[in-house]
Protein backbone atom coordinates (compact mmCIF):
# COMPACT_ATOMS: atom_id res chain seq x y z
CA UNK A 1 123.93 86.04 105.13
CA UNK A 2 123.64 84.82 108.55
CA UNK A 3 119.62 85.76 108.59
CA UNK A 4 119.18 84.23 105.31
CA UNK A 5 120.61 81.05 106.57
CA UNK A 6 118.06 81.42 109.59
CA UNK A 7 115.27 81.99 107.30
CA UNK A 8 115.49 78.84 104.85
CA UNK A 9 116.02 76.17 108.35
CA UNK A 10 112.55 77.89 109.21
CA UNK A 11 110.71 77.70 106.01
CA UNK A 12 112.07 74.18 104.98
CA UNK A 13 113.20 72.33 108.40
CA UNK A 14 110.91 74.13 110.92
CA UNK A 15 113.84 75.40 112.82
CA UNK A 16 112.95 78.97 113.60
CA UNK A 17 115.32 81.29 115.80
CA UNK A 18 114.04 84.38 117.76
CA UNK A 19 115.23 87.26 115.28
CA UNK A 20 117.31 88.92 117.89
CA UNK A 21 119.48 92.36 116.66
CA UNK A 22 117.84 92.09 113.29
CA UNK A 23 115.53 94.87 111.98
CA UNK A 24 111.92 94.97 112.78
CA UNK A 25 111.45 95.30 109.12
CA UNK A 26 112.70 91.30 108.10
CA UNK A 27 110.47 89.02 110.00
CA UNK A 28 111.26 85.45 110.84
CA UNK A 29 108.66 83.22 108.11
CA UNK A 30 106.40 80.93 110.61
CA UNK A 31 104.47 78.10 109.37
CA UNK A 32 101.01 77.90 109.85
CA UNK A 33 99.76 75.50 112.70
CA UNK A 34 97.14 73.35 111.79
CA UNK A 35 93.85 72.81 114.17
CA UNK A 36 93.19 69.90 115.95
CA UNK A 37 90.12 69.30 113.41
CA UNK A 38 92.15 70.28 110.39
CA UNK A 39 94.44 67.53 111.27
CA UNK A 40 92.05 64.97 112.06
CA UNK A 41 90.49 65.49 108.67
CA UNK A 42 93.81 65.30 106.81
CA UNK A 43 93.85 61.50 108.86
CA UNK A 44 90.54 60.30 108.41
CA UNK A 45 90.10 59.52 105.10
CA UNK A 46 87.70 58.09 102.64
CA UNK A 47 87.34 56.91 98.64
CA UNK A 48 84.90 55.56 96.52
CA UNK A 49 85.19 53.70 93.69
CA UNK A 50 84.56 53.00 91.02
CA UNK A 51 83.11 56.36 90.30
CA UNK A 52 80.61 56.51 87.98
CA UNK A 53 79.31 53.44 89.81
CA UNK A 54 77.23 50.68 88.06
CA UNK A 55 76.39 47.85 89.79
CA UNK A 56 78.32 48.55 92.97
CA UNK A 57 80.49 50.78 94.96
CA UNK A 58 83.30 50.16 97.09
CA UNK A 59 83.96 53.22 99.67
CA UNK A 60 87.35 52.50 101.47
CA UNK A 61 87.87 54.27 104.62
CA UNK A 62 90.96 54.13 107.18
CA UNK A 63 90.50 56.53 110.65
CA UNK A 64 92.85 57.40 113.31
CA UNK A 65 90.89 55.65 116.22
CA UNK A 66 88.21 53.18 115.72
CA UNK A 67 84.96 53.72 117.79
CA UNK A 68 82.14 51.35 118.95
CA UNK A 69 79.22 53.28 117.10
CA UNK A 70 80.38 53.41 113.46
CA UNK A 71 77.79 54.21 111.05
CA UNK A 72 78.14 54.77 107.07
CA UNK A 73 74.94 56.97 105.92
CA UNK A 74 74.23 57.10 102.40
CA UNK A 75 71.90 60.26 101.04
CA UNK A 76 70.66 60.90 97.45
CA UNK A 77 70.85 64.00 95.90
CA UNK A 78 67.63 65.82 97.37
CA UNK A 79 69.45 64.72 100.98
CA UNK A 80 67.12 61.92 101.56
CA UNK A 81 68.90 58.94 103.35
CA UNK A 82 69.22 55.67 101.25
CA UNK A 83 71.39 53.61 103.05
CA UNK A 84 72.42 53.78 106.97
CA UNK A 85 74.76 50.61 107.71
CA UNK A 86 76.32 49.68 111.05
CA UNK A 87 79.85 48.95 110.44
CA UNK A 88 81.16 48.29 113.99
CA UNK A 89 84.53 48.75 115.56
CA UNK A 90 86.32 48.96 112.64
CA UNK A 91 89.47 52.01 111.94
CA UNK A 92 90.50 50.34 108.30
CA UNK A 93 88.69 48.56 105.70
CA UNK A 94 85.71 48.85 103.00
CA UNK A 95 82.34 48.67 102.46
CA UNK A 96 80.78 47.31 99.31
CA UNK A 97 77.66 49.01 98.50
CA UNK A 98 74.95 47.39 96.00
CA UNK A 99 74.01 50.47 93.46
CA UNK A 100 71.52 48.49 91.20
CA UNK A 101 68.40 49.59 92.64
CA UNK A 102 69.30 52.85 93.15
CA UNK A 103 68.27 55.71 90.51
CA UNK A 104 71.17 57.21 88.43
CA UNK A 105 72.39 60.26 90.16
CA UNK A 106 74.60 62.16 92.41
CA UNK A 107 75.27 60.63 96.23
CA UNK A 108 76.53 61.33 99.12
CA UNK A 109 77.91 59.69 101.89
CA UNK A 110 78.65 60.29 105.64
CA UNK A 111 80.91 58.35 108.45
CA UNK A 112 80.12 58.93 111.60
CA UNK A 113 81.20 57.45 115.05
CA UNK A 114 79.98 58.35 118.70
CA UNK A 115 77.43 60.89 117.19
CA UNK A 116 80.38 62.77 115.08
CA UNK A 117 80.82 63.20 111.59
CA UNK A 118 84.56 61.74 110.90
CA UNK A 119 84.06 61.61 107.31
CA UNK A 120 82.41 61.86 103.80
CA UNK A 121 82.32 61.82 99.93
CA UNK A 122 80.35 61.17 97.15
CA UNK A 123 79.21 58.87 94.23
CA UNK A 124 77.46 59.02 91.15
CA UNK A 125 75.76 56.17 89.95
CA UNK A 126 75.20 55.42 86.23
CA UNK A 127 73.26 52.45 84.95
């Protein structure tokens, strides 16, 4: 009973005890530690809508740290770049993008500050 007890304030609080006495057999459950990346990604985050877009497209973005060299690059579906804006020091906000003169189809976008990827998506426009 008492490793039982152990067992579920692991798995559900993240209070793990040693298993000490217990059979080698039962092992104490450990949770998985995220990377450093894995948890960046899960904070960095980025949406675009609306999706189909028409006329325009909003892509919302909030980071953990905001950097100097922002940079939103937009690339069609053959990976050509379409759109490279200069946001600035920004860690929260949106960018509206004008979709009418681009050709219906799949896109992709990119965030990147100081040289590093921190982000991306994708669109599809439909006129």
């Amino acid at each position: 009973m008492e490793l039982a007890a152990q067992n579920l304030l692991c798995f559900h609080y993240n209070i793990c005890y040693d298993a000490i006495g217990s059979p080698k057999s039962i092992a104490t459950p450990q949770k998985p530690k995220a990377t450093y990346n894995e948890l960046i990604a899960e904070i960095n985050t980025t949406s675009a809508y609306p999706n189909p877009a028409n006329s325009y497209v909003t892509i919302k973005f909030n980071f953990l740290k905001a950097e100097e060299k922002s940079v939103l690059h937009v690339y069609d579906n053959l990976g050509k770049q379409v759109l490279s804006r200069n946001v600035g020091k920004l860690y929260d906000g949106q960018e509206l993008i004008d979709t009418r003169k681009l050709t219906n189809g799949l896109y992709l976008y990119q965030w990147v500050q100081n040289g590093k990827k921190v982000s991306d998506g994708k669109f599809i426009v439909t006129h």
